[in-house]
N, C-alpha and C. Protein backbone atom coordinates (compact mmCIF):
# COMPACT_ATOMS: atom_id res chain seq x y z
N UNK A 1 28.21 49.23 55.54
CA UNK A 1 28.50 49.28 56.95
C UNK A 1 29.51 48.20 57.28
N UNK A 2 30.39 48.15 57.98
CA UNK A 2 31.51 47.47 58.69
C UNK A 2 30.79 47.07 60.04
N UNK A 3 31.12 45.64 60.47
CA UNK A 3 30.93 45.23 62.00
C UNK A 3 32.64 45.97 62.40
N UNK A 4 32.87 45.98 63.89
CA UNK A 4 33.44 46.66 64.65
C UNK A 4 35.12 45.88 64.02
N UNK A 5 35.16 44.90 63.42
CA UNK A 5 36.28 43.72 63.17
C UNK A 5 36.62 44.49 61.87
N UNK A 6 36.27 45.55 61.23
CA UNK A 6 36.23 45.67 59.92
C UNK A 6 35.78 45.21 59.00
N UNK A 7 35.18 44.26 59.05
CA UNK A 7 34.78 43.19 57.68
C UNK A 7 33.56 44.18 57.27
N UNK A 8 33.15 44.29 55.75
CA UNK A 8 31.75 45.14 55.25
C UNK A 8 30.92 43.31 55.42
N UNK A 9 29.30 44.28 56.17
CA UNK A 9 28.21 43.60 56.11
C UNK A 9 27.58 42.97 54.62
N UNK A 10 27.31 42.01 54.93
CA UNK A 10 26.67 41.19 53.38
C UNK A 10 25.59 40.95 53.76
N UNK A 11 24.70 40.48 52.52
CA UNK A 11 23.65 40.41 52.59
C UNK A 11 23.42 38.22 53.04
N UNK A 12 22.94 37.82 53.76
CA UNK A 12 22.92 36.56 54.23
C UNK A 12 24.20 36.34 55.52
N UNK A 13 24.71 37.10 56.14
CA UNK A 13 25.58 37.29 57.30
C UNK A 13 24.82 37.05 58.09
N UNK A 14 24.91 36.07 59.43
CA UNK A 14 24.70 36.09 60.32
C UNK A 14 25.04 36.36 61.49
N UNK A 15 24.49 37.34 62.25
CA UNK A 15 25.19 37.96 62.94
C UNK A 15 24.22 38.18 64.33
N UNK A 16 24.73 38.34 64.98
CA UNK A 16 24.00 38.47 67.04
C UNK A 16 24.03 40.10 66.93
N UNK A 17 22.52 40.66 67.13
CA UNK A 17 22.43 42.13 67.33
C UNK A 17 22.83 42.79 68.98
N UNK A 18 22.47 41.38 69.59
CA UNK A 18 22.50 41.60 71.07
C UNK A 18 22.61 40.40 71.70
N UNK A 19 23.22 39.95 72.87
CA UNK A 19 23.03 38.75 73.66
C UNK A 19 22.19 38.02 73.59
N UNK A 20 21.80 37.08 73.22
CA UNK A 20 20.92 36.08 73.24
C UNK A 20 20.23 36.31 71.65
N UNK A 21 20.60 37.19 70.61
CA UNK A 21 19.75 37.75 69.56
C UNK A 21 20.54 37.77 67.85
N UNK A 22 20.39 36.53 67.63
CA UNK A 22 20.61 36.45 66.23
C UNK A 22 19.68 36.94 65.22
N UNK A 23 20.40 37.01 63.53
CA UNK A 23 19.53 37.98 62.80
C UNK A 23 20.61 37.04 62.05
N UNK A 24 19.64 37.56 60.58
CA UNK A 24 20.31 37.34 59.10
C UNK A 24 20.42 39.45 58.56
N UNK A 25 21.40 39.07 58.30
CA UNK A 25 21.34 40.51 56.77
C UNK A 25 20.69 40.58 55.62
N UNK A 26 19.56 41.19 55.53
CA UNK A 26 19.02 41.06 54.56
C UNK A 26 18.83 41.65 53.42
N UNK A 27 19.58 42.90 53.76
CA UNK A 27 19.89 43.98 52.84
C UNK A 27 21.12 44.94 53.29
N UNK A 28 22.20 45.43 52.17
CA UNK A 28 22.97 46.43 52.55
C UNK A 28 22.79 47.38 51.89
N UNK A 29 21.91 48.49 51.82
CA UNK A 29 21.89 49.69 51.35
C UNK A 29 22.97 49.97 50.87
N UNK A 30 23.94 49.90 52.07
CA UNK A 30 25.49 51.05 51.97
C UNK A 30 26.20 50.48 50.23
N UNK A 31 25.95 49.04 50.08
CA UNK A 31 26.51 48.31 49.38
C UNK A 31 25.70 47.80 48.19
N UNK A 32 24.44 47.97 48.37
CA UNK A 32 23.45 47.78 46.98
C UNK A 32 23.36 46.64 46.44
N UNK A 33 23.37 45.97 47.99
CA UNK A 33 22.71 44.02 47.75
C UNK A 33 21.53 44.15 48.49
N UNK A 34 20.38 43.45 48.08
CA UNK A 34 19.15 43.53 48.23
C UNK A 34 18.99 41.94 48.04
N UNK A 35 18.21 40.69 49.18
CA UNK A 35 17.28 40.11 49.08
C UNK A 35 16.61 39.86 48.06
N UNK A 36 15.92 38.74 47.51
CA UNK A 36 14.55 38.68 46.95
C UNK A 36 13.75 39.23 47.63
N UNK A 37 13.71 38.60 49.14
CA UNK A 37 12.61 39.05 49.91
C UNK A 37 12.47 40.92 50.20
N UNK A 38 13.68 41.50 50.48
CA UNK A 38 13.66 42.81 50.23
C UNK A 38 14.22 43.24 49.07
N UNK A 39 13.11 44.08 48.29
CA UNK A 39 14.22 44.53 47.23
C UNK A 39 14.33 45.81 47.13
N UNK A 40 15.74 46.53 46.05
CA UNK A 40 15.71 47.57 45.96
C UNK A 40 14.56 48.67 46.23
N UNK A 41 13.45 48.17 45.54
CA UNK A 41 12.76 49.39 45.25
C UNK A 41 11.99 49.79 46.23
N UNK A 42 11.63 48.74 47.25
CA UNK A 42 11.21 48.97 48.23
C UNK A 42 11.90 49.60 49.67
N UNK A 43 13.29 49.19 49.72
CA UNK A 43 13.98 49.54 51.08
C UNK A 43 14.74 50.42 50.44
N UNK A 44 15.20 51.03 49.26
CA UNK A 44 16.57 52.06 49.22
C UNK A 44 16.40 53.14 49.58
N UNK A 45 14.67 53.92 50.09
CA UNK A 45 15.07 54.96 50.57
C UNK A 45 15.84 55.17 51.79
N UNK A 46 15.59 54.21 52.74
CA UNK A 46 16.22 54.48 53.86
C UNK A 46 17.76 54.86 54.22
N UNK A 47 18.52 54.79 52.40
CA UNK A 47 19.59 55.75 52.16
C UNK A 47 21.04 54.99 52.37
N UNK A 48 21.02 54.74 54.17
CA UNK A 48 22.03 53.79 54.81
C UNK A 48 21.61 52.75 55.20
N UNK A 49 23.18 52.23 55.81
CA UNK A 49 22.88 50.61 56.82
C UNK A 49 22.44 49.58 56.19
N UNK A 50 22.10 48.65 56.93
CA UNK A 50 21.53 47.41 56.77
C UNK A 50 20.34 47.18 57.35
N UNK A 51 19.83 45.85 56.78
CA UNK A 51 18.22 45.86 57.36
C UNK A 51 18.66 44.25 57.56
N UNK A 52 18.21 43.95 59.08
CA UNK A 52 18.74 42.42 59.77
C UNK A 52 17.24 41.99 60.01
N UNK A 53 17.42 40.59 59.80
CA UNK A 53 15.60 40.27 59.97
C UNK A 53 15.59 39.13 61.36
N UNK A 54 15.54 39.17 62.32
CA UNK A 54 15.42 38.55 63.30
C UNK A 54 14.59 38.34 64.10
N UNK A 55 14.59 36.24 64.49
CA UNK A 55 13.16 35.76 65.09
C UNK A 55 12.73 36.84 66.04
N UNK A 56 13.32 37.45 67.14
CA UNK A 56 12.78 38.13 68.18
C UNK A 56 12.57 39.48 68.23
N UNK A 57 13.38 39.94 67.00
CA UNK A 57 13.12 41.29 67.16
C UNK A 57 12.91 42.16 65.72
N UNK A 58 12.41 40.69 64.79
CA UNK A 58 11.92 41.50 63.72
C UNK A 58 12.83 42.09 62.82
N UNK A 59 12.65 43.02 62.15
CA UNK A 59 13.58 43.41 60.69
C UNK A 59 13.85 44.52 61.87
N UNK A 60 15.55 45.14 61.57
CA UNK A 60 16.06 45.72 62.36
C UNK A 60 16.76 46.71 61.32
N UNK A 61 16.84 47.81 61.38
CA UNK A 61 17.68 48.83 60.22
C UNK A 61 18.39 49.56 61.20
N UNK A 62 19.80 49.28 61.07
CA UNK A 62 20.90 49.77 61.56
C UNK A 62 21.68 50.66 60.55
N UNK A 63 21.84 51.71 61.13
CA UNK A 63 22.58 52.93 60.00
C UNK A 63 24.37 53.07 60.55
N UNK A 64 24.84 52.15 61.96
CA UNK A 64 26.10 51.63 62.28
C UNK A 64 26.23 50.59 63.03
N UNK A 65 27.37 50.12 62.95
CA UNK A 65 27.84 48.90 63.82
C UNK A 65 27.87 49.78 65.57
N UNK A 66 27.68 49.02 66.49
CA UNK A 66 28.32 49.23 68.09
C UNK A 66 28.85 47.96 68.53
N UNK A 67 28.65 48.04 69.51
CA UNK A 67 29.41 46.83 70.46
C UNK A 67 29.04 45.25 70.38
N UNK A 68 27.24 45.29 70.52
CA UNK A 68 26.92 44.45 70.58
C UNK A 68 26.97 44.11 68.73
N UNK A 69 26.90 44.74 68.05
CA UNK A 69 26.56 43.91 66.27
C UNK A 69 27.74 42.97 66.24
N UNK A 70 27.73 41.58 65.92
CA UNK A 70 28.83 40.99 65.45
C UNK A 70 28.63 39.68 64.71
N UNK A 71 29.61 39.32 64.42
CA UNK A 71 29.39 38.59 62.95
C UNK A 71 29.53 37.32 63.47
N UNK A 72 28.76 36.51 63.11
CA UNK A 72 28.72 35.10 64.04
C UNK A 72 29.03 33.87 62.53
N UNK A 73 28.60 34.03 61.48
CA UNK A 73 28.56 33.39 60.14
C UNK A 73 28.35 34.04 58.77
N UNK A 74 29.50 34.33 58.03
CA UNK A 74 29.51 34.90 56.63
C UNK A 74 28.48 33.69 55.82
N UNK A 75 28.11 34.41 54.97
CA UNK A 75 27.58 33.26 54.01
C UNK A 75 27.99 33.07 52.96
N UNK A 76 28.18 31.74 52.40
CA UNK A 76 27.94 31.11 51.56
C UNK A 76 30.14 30.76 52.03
């Protein structure tokens, strides 16, 4: 998956799902980086997207970027 800037999502990206609402990337399906904490064998059915794990709103699986997804800190 691409944020709206073009850049492809990584896995440890930090990124704001919504106003006031940061998340880490914790997995990119699209791209077949997986977490320790999530791994392959457990999240690849869900096929697409990314899976964002954030204080307020929990693990989040997005199958595209919109308006609000954006990239606030690449990692590493």
């Amino acid at each position: 998956m691409k944020y709206k800037t073009g850049e492809v999502a990584k896995v440890g990206d930090i990124v704001q799902l919504w106003e006031g609402n940061l998340g880490k990337v914790v997995c990119s399906i699209d791209t077949n980086e997986y977490s320790k904490e999530y791994a392959f064998n457990e999240w690849s059915y869900l096929k697409v997207g990314i899976l964002i794990m954030s204080d307020s709103a929990g693990l989040v699986h997005k199958t595209s970027s919109d308006e609000d997804l954006k990239l606030i800190k690449r990692s590493g």
